[in-house]
PDB file of N, CA and C in Angstrom:
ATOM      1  N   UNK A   1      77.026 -52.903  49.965  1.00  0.00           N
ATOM      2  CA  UNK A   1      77.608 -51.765  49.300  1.00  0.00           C
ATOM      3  C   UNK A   1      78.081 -52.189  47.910  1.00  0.00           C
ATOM      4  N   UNK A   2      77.812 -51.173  47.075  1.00  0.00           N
ATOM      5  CA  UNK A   2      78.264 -51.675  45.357  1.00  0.00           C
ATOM      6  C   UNK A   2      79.490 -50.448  45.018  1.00  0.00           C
ATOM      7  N   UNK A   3      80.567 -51.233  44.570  1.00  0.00           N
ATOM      8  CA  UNK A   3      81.481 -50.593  44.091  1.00  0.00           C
ATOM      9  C   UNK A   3      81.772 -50.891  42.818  1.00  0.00           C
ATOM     10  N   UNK A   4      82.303 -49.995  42.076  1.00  0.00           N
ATOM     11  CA  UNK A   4      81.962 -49.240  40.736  1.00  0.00           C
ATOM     12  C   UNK A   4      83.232 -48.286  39.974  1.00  0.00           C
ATOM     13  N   UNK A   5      83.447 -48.791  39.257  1.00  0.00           N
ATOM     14  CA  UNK A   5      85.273 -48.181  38.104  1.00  0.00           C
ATOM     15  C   UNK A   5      84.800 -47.809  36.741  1.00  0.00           C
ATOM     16  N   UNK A   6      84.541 -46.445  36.925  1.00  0.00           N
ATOM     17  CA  UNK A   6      83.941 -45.578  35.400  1.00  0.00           C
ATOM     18  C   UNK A   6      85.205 -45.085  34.573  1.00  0.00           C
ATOM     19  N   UNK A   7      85.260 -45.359  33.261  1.00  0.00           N
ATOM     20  CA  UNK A   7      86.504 -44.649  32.683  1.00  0.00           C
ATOM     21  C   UNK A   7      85.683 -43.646  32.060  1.00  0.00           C
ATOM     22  N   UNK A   8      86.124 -42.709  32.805  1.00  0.00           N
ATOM     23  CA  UNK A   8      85.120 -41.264  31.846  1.00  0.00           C
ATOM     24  C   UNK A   8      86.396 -40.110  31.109  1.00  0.00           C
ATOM     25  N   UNK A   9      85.378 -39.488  29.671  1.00  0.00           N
ATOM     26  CA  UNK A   9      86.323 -39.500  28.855  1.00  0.00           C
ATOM     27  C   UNK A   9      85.959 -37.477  28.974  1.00  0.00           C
ATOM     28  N   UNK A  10      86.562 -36.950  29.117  1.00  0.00           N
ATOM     29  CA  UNK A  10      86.273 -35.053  28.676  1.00  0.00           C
ATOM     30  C   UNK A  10      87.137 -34.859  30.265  1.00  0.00           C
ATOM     31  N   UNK A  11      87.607 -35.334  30.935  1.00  0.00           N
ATOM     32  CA  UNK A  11      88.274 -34.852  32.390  1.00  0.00           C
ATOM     33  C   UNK A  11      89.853 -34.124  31.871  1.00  0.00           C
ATOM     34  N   UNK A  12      90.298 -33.233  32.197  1.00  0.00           N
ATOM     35  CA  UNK A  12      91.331 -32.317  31.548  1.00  0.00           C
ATOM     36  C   UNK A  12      91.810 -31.751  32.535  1.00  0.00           C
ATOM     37  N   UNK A  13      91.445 -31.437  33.517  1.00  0.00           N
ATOM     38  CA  UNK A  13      92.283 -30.426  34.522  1.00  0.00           C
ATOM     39  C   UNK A  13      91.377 -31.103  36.274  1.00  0.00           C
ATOM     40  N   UNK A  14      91.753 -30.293  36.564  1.00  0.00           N
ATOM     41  CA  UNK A  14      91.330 -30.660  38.526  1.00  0.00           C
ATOM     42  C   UNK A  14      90.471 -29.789  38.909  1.00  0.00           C
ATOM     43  N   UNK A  15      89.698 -28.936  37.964  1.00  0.00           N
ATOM     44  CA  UNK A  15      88.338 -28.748  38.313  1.00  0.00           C
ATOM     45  C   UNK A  15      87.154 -29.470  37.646  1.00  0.00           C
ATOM     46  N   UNK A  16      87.540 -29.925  36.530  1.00  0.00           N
ATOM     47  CA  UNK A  16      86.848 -31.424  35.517  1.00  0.00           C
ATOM     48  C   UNK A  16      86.628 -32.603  36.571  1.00  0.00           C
ATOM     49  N   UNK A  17      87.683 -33.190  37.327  1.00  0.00           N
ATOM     50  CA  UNK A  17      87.982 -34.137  38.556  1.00  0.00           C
ATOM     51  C   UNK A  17      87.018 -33.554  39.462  1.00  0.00           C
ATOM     52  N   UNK A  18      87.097 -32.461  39.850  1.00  0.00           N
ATOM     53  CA  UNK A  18      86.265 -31.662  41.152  1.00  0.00           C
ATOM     54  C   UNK A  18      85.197 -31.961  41.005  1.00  0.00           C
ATOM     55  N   UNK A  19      84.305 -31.751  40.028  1.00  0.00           N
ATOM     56  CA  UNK A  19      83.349 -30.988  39.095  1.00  0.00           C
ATOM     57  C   UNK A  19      82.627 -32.684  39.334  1.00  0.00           C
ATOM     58  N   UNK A  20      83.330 -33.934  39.117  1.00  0.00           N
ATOM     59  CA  UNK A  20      82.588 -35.097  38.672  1.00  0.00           C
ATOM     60  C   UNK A  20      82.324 -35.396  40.553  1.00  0.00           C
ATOM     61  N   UNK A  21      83.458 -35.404  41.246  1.00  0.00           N
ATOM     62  CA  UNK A  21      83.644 -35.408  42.623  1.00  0.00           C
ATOM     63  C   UNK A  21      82.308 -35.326  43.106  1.00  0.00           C
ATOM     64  N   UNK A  22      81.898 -33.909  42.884  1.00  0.00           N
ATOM     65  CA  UNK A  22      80.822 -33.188  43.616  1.00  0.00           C
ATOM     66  C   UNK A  22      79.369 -33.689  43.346  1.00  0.00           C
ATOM     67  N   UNK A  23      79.257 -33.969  41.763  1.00  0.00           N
ATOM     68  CA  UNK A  23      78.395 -34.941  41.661  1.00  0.00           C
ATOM     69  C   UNK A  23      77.795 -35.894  42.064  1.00  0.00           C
ATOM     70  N   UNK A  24      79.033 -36.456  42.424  1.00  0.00           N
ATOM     71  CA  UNK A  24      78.587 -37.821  42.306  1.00  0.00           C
ATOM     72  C   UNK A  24      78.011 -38.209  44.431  1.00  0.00           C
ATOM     73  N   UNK A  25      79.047 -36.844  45.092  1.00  0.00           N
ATOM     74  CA  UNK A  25      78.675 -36.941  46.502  1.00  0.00           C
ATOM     75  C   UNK A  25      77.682 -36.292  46.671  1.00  0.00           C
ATOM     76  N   UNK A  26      76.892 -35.648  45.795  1.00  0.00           N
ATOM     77  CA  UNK A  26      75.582 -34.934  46.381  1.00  0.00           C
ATOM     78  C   UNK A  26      74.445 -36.170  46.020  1.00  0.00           C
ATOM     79  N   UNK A  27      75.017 -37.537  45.518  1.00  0.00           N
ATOM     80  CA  UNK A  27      74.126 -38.092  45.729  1.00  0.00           C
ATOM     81  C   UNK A  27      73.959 -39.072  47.168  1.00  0.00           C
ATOM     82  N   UNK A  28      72.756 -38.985  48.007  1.00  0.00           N
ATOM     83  CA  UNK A  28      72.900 -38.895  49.112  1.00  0.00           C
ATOM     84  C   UNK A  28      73.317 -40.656  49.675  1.00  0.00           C
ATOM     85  N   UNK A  29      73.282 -41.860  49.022  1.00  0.00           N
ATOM     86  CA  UNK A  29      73.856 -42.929  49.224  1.00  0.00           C
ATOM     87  C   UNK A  29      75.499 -43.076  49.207  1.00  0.00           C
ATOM     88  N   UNK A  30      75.999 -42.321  48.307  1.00  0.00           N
ATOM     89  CA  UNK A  30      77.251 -42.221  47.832  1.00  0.00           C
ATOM     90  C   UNK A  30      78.126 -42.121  49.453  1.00  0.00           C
ATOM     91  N   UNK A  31      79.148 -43.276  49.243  1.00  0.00           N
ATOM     92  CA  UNK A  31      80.396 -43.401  50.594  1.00  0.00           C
ATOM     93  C   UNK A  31      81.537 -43.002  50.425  1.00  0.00           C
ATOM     94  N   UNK A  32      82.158 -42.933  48.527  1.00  0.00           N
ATOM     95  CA  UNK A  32      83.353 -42.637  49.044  1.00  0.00           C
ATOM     96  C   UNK A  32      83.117 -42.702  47.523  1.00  0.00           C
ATOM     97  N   UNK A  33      84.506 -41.558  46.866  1.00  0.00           N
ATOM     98  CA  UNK A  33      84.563 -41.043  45.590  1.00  0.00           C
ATOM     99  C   UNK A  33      86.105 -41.083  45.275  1.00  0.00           C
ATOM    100  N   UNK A  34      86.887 -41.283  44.586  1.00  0.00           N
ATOM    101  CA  UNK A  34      87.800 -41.408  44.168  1.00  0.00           C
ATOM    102  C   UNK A  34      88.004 -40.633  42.511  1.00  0.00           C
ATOM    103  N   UNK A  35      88.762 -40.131  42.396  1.00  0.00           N
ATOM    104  CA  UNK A  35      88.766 -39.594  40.676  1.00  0.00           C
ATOM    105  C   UNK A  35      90.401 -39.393  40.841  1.00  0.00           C
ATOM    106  N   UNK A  36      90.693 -40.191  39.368  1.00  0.00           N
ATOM    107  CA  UNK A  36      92.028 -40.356  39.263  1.00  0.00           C
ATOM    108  C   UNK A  36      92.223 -39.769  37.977  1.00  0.00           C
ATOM    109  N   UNK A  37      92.694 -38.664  37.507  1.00  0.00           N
ATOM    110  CA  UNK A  37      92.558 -37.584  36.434  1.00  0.00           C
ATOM    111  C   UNK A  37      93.443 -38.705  35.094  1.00  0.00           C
ATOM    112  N   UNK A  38      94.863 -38.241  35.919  1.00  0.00           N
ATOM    113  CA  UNK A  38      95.854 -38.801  35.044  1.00  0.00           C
ATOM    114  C   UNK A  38      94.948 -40.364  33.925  1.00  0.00           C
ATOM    115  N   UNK A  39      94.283 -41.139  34.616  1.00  0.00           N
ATOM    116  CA  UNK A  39      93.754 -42.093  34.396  1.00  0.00           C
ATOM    117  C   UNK A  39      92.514 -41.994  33.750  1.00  0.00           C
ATOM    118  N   UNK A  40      91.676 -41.090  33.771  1.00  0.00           N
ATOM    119  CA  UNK A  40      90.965 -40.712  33.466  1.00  0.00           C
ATOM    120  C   UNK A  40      89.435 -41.891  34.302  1.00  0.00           C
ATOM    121  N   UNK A  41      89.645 -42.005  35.600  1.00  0.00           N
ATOM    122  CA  UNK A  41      88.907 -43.255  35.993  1.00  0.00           C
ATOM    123  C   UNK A  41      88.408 -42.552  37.653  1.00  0.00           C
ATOM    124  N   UNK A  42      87.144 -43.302  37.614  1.00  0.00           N
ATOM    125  CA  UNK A  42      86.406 -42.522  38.914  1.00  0.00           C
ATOM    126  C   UNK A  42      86.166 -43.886  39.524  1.00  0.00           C
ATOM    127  N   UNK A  43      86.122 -43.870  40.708  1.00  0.00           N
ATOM    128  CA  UNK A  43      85.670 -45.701  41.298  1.00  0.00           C
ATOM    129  C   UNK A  43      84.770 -44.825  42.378  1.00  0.00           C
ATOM    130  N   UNK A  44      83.632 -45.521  42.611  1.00  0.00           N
ATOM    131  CA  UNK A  44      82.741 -45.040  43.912  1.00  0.00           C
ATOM    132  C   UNK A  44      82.442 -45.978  44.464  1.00  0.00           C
ATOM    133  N   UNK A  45      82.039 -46.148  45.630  1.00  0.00           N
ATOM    134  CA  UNK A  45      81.013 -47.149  46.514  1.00  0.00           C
ATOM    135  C   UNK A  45      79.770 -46.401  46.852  1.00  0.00           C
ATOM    136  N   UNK A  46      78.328 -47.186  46.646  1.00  0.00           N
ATOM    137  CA  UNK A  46      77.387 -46.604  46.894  1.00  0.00           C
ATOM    138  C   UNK A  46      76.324 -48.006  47.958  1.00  0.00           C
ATOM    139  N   UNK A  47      75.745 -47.020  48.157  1.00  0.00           N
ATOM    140  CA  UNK A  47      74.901 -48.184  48.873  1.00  0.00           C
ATOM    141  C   UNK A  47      73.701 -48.749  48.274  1.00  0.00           C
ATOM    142  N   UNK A  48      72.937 -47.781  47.589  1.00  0.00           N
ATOM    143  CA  UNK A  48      72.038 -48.567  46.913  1.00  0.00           C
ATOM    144  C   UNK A  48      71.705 -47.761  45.321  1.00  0.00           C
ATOM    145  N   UNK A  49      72.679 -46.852  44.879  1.00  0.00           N
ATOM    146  CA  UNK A  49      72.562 -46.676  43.603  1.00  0.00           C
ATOM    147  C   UNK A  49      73.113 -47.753  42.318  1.00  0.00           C
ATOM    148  N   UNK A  50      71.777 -48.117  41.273  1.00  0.00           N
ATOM    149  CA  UNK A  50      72.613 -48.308  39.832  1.00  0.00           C
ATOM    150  C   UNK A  50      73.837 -47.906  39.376  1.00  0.00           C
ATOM    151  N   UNK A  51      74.447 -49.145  38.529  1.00  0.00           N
ATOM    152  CA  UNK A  51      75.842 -48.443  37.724  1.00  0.00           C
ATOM    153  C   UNK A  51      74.984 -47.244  36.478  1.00  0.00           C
ATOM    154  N   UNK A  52      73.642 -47.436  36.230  1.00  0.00           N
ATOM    155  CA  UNK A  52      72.998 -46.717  35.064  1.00  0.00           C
ATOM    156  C   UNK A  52      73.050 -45.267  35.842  1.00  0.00           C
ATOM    157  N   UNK A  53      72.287 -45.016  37.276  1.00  0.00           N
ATOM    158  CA  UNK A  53      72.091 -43.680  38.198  1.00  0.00           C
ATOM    159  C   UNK A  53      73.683 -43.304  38.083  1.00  0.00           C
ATOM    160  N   UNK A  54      74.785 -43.682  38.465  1.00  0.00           N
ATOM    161  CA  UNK A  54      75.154 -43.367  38.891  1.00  0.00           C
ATOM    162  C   UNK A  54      75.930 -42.797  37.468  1.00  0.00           C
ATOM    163  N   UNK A  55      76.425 -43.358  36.568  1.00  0.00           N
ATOM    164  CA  UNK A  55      77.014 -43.219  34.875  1.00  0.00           C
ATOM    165  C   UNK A  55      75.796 -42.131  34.242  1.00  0.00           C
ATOM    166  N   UNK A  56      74.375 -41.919  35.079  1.00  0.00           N
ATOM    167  CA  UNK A  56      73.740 -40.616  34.787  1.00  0.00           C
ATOM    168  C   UNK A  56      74.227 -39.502  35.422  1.00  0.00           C
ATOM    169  N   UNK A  57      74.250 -39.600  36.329  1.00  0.00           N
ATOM    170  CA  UNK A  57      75.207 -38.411  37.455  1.00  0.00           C
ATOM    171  C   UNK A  57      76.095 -37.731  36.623  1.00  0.00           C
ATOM    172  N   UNK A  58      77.254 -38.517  36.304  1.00  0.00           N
ATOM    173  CA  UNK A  58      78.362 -38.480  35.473  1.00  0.00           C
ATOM    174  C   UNK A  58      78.286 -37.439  34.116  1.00  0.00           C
ATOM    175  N   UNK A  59      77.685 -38.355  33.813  1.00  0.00           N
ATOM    176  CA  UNK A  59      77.083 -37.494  32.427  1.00  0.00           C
ATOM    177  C   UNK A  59      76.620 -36.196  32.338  1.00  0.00           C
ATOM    178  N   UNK A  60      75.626 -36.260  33.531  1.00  0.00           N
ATOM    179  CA  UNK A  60      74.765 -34.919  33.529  1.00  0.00           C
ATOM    180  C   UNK A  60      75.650 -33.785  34.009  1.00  0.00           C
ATOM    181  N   UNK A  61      76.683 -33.813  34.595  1.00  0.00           N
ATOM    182  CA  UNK A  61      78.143 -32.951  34.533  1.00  0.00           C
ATOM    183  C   UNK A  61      78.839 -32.721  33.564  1.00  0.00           C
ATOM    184  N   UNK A  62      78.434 -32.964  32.815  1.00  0.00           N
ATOM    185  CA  UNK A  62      79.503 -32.445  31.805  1.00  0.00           C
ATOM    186  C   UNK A  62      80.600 -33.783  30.685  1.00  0.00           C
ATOM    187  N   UNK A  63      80.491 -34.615  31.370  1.00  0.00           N
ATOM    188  CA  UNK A  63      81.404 -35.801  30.771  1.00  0.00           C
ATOM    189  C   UNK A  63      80.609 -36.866  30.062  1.00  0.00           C
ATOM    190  N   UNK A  64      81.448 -37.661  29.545  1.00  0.00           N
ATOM    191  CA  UNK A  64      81.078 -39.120  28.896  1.00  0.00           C
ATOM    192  C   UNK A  64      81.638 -40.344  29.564  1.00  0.00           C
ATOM    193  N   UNK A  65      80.956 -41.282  29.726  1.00  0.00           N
ATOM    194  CA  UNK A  65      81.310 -42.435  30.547  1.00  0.00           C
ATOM    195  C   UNK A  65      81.523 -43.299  29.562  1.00  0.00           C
ATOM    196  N   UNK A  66      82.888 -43.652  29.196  1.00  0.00           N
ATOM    197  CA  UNK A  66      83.131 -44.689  28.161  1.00  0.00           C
ATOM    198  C   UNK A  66      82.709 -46.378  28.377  1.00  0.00           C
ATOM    199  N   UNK A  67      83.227 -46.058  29.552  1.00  0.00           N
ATOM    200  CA  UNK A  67      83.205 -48.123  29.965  1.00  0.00           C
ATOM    201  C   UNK A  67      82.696 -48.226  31.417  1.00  0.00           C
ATOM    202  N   UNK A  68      82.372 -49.239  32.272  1.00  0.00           N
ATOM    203  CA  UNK A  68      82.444 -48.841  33.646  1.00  0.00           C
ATOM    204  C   UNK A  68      82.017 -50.646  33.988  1.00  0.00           C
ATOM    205  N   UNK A  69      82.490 -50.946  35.262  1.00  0.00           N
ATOM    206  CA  UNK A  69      82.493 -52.307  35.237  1.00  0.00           C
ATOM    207  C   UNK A  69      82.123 -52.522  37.109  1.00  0.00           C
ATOM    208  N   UNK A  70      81.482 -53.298  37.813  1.00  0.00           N
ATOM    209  CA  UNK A  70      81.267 -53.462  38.985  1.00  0.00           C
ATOM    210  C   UNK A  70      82.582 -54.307  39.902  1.00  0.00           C
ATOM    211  N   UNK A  71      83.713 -53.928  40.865  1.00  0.00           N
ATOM    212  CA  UNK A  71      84.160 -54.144  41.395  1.00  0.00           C
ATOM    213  C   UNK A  71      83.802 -55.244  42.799  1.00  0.00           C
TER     214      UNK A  71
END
């Protein structure tokens, strides 16, 4: 399992948080999603997705992925 700490930057309210949430669990490896607003930071565990797939996910919602680093 690969775990994964994105600081993504456009998150503003708790449907922005929701919004990345949902993303990122409709991808079908994805175990567990975390989004911490205040922080502006998402951590996932996946089983066999890229930090690139997965910082595409991200993106393709609506946000920008500033930094992101493998845990």
């Amino acid at each position: 399992m690969k775990n994964y700490l994105f600081s993504v930057e456009g998150m503003t309210c708790g449907g922005c948080a929701s919004k990345v949430e949902k993303a990122l669990k409709a991808q079908s490896s994805t175990c567990s999603v975390s989004v911490d607003l205040a922080q502006k930071l998402v951590e996932i565990k996946d089983i066999d997705k890229t930090a690139m797939e997965i910082k595409s996910a991200i993106e393709n919602s609506g946000f920008k992925v500033t930094s992101f680093k493998g845990l």
